[in-house]
C-alpha atoms as a PDB file:
ATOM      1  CA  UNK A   1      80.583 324.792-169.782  1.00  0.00           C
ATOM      2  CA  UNK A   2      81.968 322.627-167.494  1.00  0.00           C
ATOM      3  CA  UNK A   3      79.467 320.479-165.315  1.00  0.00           C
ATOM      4  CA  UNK A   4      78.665 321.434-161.967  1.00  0.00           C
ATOM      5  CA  UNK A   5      77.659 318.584-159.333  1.00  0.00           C
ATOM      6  CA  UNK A   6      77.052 318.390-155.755  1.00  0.00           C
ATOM      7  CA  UNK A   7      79.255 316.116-153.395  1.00  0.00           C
ATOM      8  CA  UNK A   8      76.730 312.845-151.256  1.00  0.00           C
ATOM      9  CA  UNK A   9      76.981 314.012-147.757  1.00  0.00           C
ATOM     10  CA  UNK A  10      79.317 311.830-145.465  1.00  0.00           C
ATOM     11  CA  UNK A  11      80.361 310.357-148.604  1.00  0.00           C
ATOM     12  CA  UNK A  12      84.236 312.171-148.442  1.00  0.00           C
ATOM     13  CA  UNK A  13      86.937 309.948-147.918  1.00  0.00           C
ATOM     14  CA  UNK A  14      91.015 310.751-147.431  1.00  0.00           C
ATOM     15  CA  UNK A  15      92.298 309.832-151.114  1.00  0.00           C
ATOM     16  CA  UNK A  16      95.608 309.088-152.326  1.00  0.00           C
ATOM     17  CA  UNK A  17      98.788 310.219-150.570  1.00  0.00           C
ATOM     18  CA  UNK A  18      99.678 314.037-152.660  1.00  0.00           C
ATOM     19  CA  UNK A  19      99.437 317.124-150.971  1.00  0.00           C
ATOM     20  CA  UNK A  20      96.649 318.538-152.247  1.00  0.00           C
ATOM     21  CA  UNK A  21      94.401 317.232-150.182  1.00  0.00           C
ATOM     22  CA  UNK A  22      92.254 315.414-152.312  1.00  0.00           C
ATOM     23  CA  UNK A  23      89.420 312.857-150.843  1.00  0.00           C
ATOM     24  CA  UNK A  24      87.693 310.407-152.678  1.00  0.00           C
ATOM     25  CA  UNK A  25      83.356 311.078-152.594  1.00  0.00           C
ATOM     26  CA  UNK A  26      80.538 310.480-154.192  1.00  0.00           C
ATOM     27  CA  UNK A  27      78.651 312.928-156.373  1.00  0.00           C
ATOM     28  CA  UNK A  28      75.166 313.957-157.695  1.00  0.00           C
ATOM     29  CA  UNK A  29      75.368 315.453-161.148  1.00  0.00           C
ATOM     30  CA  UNK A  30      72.257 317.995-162.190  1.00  0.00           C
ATOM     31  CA  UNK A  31      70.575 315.069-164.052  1.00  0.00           C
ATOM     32  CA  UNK A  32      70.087 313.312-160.743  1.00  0.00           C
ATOM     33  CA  UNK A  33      73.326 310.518-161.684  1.00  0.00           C
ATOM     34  CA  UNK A  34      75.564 309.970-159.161  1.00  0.00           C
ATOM     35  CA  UNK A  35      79.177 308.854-159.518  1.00  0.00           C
ATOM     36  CA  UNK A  36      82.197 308.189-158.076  1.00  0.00           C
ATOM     37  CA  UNK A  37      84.475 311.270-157.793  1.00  0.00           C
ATOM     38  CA  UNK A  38      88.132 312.534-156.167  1.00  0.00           C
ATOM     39  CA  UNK A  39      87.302 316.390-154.868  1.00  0.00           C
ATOM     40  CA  UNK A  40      90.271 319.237-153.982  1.00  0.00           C
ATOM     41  CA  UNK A  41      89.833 322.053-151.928  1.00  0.00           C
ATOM     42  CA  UNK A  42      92.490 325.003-152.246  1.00  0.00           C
ATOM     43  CA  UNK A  43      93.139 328.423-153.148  1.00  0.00           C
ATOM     44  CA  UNK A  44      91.046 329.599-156.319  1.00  0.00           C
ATOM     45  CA  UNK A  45      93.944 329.923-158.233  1.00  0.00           C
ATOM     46  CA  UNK A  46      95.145 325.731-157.781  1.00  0.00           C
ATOM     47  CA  UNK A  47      91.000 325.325-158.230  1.00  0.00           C
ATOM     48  CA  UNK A  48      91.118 327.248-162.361  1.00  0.00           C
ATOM     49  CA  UNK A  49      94.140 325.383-162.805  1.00  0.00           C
ATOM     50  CA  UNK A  50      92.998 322.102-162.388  1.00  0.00           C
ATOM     51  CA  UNK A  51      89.825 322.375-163.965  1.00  0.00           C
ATOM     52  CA  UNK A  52      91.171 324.781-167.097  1.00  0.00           C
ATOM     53  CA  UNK A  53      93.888 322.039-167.350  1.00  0.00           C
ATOM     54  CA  UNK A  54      91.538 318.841-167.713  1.00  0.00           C
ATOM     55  CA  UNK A  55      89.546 320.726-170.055  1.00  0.00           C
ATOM     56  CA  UNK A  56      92.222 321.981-172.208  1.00  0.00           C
ATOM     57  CA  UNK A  57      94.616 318.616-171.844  1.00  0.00           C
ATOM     58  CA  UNK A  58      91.406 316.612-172.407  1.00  0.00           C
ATOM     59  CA  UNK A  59      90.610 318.524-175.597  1.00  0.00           C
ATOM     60  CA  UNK A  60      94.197 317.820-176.718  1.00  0.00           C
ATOM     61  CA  UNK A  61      93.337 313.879-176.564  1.00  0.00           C
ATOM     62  CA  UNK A  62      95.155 312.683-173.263  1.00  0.00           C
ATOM     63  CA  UNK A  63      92.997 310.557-170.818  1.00  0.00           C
ATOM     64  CA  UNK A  64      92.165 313.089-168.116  1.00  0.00           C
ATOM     65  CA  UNK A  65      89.275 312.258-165.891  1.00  0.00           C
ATOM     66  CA  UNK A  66      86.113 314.230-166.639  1.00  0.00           C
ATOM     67  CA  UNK A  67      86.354 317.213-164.668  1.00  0.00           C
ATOM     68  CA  UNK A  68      83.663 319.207-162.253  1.00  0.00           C
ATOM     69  CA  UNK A  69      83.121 322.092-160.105  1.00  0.00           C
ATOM     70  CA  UNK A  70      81.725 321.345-156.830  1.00  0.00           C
ATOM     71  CA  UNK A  71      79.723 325.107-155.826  1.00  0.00           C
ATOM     72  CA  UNK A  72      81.166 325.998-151.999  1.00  0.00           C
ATOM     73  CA  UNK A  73      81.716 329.355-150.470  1.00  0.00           C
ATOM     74  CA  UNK A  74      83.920 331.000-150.491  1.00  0.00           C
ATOM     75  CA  UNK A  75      84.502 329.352-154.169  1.00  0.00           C
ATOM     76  CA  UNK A  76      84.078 326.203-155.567  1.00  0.00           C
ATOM     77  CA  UNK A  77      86.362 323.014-155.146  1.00  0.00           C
ATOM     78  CA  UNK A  78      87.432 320.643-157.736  1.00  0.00           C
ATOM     79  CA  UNK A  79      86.026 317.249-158.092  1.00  0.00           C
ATOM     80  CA  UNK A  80      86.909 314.716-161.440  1.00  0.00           C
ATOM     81  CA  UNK A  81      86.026 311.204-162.082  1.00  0.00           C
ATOM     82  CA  UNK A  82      87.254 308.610-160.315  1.00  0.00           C
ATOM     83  CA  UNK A  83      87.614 305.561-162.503  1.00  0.00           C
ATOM     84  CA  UNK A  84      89.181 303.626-160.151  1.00  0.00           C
ATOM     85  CA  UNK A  85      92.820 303.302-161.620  1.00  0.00           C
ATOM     86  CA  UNK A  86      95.624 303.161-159.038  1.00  0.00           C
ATOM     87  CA  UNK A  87      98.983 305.050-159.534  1.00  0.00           C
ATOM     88  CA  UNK A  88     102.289 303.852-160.578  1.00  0.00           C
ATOM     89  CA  UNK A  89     103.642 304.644-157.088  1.00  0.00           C
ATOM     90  CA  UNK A  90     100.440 302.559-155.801  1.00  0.00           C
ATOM     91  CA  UNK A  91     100.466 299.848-158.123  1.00  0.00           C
ATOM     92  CA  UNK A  92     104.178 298.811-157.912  1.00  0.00           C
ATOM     93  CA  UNK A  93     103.625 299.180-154.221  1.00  0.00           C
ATOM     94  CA  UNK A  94     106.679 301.478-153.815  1.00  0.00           C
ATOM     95  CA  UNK A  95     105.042 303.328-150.393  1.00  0.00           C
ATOM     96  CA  UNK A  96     106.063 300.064-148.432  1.00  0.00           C
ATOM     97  CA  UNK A  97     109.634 299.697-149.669  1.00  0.00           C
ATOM     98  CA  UNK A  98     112.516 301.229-147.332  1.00  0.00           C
ATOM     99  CA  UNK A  99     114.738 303.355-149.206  1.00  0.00           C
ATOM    100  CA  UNK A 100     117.511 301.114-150.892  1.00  0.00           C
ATOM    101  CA  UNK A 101     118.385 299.026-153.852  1.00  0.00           C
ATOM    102  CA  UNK A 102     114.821 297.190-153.853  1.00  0.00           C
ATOM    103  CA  UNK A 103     112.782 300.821-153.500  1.00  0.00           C
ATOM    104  CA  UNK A 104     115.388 302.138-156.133  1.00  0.00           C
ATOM    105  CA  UNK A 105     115.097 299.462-158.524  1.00  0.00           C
ATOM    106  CA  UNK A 106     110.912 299.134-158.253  1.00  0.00           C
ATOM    107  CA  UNK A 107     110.861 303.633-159.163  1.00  0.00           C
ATOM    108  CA  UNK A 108     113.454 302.354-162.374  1.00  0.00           C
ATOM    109  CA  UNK A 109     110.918 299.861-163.230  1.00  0.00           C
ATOM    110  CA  UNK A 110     107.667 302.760-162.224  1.00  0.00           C
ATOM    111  CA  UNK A 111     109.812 305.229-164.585  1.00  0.00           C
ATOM    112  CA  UNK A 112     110.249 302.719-167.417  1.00  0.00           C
ATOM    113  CA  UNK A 113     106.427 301.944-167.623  1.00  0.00           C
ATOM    114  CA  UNK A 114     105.873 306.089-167.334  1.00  0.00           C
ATOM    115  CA  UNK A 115     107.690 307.064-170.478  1.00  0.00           C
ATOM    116  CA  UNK A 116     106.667 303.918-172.094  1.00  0.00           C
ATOM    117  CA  UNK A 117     102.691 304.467-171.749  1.00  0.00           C
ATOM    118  CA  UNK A 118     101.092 305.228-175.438  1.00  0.00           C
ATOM    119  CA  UNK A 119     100.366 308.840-174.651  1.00  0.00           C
ATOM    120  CA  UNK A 120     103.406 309.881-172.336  1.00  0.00           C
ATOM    121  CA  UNK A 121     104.927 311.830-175.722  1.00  0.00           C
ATOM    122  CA  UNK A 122     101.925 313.878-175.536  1.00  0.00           C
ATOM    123  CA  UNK A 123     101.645 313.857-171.949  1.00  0.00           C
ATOM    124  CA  UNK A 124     105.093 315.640-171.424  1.00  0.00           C
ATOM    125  CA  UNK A 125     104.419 318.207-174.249  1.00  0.00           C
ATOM    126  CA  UNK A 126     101.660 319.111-172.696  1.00  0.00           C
ATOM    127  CA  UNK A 127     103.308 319.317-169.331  1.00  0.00           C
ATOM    128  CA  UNK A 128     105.504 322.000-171.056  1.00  0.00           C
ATOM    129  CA  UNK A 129     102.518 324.160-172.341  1.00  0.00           C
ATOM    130  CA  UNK A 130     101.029 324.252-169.161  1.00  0.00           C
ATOM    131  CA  UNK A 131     104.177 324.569-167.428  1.00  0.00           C
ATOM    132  CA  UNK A 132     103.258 321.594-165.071  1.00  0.00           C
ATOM    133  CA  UNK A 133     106.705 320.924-162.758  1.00  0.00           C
ATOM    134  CA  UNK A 134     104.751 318.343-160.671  1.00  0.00           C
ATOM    135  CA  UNK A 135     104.164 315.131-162.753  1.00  0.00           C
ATOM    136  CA  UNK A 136     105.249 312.239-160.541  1.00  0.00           C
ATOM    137  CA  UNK A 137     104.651 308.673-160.062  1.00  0.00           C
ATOM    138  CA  UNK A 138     101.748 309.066-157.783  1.00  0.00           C
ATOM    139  CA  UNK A 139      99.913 311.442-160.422  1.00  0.00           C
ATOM    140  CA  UNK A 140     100.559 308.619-163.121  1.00  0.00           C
ATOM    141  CA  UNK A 141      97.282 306.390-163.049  1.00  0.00           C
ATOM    142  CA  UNK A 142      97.817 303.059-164.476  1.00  0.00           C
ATOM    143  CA  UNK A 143      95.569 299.651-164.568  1.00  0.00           C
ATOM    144  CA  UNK A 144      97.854 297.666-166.620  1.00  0.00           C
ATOM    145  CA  UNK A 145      96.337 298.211-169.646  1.00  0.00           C
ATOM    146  CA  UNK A 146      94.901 302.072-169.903  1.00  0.00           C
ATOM    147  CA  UNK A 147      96.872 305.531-168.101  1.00  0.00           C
ATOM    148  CA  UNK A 148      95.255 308.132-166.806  1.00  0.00           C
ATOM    149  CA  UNK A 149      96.695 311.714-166.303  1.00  0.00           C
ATOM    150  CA  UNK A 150      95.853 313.596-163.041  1.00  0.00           C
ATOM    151  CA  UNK A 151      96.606 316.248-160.484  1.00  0.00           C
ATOM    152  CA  UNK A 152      97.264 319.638-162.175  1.00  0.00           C
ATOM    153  CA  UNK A 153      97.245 322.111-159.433  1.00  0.00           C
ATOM    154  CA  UNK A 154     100.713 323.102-159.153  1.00  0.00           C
ATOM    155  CA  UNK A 155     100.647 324.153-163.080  1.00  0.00           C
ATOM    156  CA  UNK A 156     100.134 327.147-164.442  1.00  0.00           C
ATOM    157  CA  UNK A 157     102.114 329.321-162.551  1.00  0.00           C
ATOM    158  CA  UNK A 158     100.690 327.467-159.116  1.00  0.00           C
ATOM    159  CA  UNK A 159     102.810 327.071-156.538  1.00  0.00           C
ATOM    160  CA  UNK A 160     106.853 327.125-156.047  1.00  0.00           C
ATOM    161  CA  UNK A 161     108.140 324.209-157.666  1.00  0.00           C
ATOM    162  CA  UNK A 162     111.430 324.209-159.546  1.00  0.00           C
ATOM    163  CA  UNK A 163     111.202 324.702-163.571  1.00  0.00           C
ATOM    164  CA  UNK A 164     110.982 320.437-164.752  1.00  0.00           C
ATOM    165  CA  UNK A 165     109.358 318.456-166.863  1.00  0.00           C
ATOM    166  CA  UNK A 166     109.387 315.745-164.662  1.00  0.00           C
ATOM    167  CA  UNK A 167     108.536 313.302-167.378  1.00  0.00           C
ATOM    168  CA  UNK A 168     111.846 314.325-169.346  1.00  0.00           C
ATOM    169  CA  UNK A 169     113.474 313.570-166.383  1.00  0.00           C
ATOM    170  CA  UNK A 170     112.462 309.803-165.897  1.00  0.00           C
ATOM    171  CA  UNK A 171     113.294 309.300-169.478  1.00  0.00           C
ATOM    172  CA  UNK A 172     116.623 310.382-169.021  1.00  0.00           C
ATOM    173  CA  UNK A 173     116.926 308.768-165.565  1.00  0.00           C
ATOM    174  CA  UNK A 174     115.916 305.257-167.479  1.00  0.00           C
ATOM    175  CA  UNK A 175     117.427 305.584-170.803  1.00  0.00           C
ATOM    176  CA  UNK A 176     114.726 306.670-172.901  1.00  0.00           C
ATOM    177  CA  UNK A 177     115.501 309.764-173.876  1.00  0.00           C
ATOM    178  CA  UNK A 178     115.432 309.308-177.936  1.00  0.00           C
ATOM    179  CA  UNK A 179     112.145 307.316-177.753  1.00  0.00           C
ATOM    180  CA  UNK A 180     110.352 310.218-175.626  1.00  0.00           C
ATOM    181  CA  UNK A 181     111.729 313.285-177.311  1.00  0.00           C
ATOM    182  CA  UNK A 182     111.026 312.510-180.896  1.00  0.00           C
ATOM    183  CA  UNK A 183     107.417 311.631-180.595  1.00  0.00           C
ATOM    184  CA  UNK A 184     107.268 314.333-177.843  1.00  0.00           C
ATOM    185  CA  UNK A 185     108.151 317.179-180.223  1.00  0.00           C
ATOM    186  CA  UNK A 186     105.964 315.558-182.398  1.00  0.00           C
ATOM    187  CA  UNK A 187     103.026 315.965-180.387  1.00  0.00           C
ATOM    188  CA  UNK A 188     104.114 319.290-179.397  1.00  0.00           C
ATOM    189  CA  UNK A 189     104.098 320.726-183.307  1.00  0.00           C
ATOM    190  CA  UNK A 190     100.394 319.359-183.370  1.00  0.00           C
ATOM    191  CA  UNK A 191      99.143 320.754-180.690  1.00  0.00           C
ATOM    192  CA  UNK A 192      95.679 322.685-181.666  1.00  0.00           C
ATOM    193  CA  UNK A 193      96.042 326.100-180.314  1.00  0.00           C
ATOM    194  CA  UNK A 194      92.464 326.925-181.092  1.00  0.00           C
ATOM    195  CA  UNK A 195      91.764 324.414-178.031  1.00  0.00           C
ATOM    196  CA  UNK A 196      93.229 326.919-175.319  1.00  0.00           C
ATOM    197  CA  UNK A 197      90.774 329.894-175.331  1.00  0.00           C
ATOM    198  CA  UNK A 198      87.862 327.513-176.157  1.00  0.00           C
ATOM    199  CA  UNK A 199      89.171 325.628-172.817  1.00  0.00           C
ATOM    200  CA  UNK A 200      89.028 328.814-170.608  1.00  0.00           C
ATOM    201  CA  UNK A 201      85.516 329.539-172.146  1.00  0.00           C
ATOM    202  CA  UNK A 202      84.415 326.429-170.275  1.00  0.00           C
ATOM    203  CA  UNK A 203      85.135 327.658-167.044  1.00  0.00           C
ATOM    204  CA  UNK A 204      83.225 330.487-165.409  1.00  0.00           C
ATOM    205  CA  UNK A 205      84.686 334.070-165.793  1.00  0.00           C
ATOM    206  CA  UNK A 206      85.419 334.471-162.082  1.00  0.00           C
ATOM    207  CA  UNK A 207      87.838 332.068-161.929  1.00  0.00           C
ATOM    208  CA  UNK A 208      90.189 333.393-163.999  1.00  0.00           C
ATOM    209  CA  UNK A 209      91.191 331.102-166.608  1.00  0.00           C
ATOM    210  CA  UNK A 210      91.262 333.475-169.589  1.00  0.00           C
ATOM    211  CA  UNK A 211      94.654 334.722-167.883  1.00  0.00           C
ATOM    212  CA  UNK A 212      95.468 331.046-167.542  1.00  0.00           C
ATOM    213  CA  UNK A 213      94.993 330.423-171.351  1.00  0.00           C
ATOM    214  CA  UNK A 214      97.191 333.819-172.617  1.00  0.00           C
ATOM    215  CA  UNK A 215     100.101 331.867-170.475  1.00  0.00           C
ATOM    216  CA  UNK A 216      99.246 328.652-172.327  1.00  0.00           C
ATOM    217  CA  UNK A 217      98.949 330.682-175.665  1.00  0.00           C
ATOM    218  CA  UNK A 218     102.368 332.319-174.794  1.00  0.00           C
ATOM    219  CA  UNK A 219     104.469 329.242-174.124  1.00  0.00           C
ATOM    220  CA  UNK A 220     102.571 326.793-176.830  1.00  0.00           C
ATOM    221  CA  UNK A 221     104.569 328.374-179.770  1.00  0.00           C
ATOM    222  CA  UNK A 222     108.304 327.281-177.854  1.00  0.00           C
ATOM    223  CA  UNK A 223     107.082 323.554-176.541  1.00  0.00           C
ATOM    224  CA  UNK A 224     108.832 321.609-178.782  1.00  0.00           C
ATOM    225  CA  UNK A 225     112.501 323.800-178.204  1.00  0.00           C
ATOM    226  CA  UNK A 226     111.809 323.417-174.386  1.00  0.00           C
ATOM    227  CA  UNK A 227     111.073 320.022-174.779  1.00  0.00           C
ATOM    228  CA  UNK A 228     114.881 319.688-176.875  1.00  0.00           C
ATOM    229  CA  UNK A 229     116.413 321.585-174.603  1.00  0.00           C
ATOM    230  CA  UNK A 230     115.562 318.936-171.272  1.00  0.00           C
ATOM    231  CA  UNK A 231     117.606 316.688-172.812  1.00  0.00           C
ATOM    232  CA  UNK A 232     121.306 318.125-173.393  1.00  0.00           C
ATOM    233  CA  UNK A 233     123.730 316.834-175.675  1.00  0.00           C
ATOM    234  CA  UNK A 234     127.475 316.008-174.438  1.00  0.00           C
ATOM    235  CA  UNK A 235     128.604 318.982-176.292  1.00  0.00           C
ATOM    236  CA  UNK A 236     126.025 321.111-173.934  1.00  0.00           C
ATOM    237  CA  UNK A 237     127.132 320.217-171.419  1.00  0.00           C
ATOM    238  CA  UNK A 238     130.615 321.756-172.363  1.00  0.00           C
ATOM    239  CA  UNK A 239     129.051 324.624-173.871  1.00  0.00           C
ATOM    240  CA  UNK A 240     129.507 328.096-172.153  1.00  0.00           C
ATOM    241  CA  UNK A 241     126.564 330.534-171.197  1.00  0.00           C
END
């Protein structure tokens, strides 16, 4: 089951600059350990998604923060290990640049490292299977060295957000569309479907996620097509309906 842990009072922090309105903390895990920590509040549904998606994305083998439940009323909120990585969009320092040819060149350059981090192929497969449309820069954690994958809220049928793979998308936008899409597909034929239901038991029943994982379970069999298909070739694009 997922761990529970309590957040250090006047600990919270604002965190980041998404809209999810996440806050950096300190928490107290039920073995008396503390730890650094980023913690969401929002609807239940953004709540299951987040923490279903860390479990399930973790048990796949990308680096997603250990996840917890923080218990509030009326339900919990969502806190996961903060190691301390900045983003892309922090780390190449792109929320000072003005819009023009220096802010466009520096996202280029953010998009470039993105596709080109070890487990981006399996990071945008997985974006497919959980049907994540919100993978951006600042969700991208990066040291220099090691990534880190974060932010899942808006998956799983969350929010509004326009059908993407976002990750696709900056390897087209930077030339990289071979090198993504081959090992993407890849990682998309491998991906162990036993891992979905045995995600959703780790979250408690009342938040949902078994409906969570019969979406995942639904879409898992068609990633690697979907994944083909965000990356048209010159004859689809004169192809008819």
């Amino acid at each position: 089951m997922i761990q529970t842990a309590a957040i250090v009072p006047g600990s919270e922090r604002p965190a980041g600059d998404g809209s999810t309105g996440a806050a950096r903390c300190a928490i107290i895990l039920p073995d008396g350990s503390r730890r650094a920590a980023v913690v969401k509040r929002g609807p239940i549904g953004q709540i299951a998604a987040e923490a279903f998606a860390a479990l399930l994305l973790r048990a796949w083998g990308l680096p997603v923060p250990q996840p917890f439940l923080v218990e509030e009323d009326p339900h919990p909120a969502f806190a996961s290990a903060d190691d301390g990585y900045p983003s892309l969009k922090q780390r190449l320092g792109l929320h000072g640049l003005p819009p023009g040819e220096q802010r466009s060149r520096a996202e280029w350059v953010a998009c470039r490292i993105a596709v080109g981090l070890r487990t981006a192929p399996l990071a945008a497969a997985a974006d497919e299977a959980i049907a994540n449309h919100d993978r951006n820069l600042g969700n991208i954690l990066w040291d220099g060295a090691s990534e880190a994958w974060i932010d899942h809220a808006y998956a799983l049928g969350q929010g509004s957000l326009p059908d993407a793979n976002k990750l696709c998308d900056m390897a087209r936008a930077v030339q990289a569309s071979e090198q993504l899409l081959r090992s993407a597909v890849a990682q998309a034929l491998a991906l162990n479907r036993d891992a979905v239901e045995l995600a959703a038991q780790e979250v408690p029943t009342h938040l949902g996620a078994h409906s969570l994982a019969t979406m995942v379970s639904q879409r898992i069999a068609n990633v690697a097509n979907a994944l083909i298909s965000r990356f048209p070739t010159p004859d689809d694009l004169f192809s008819g309906p």
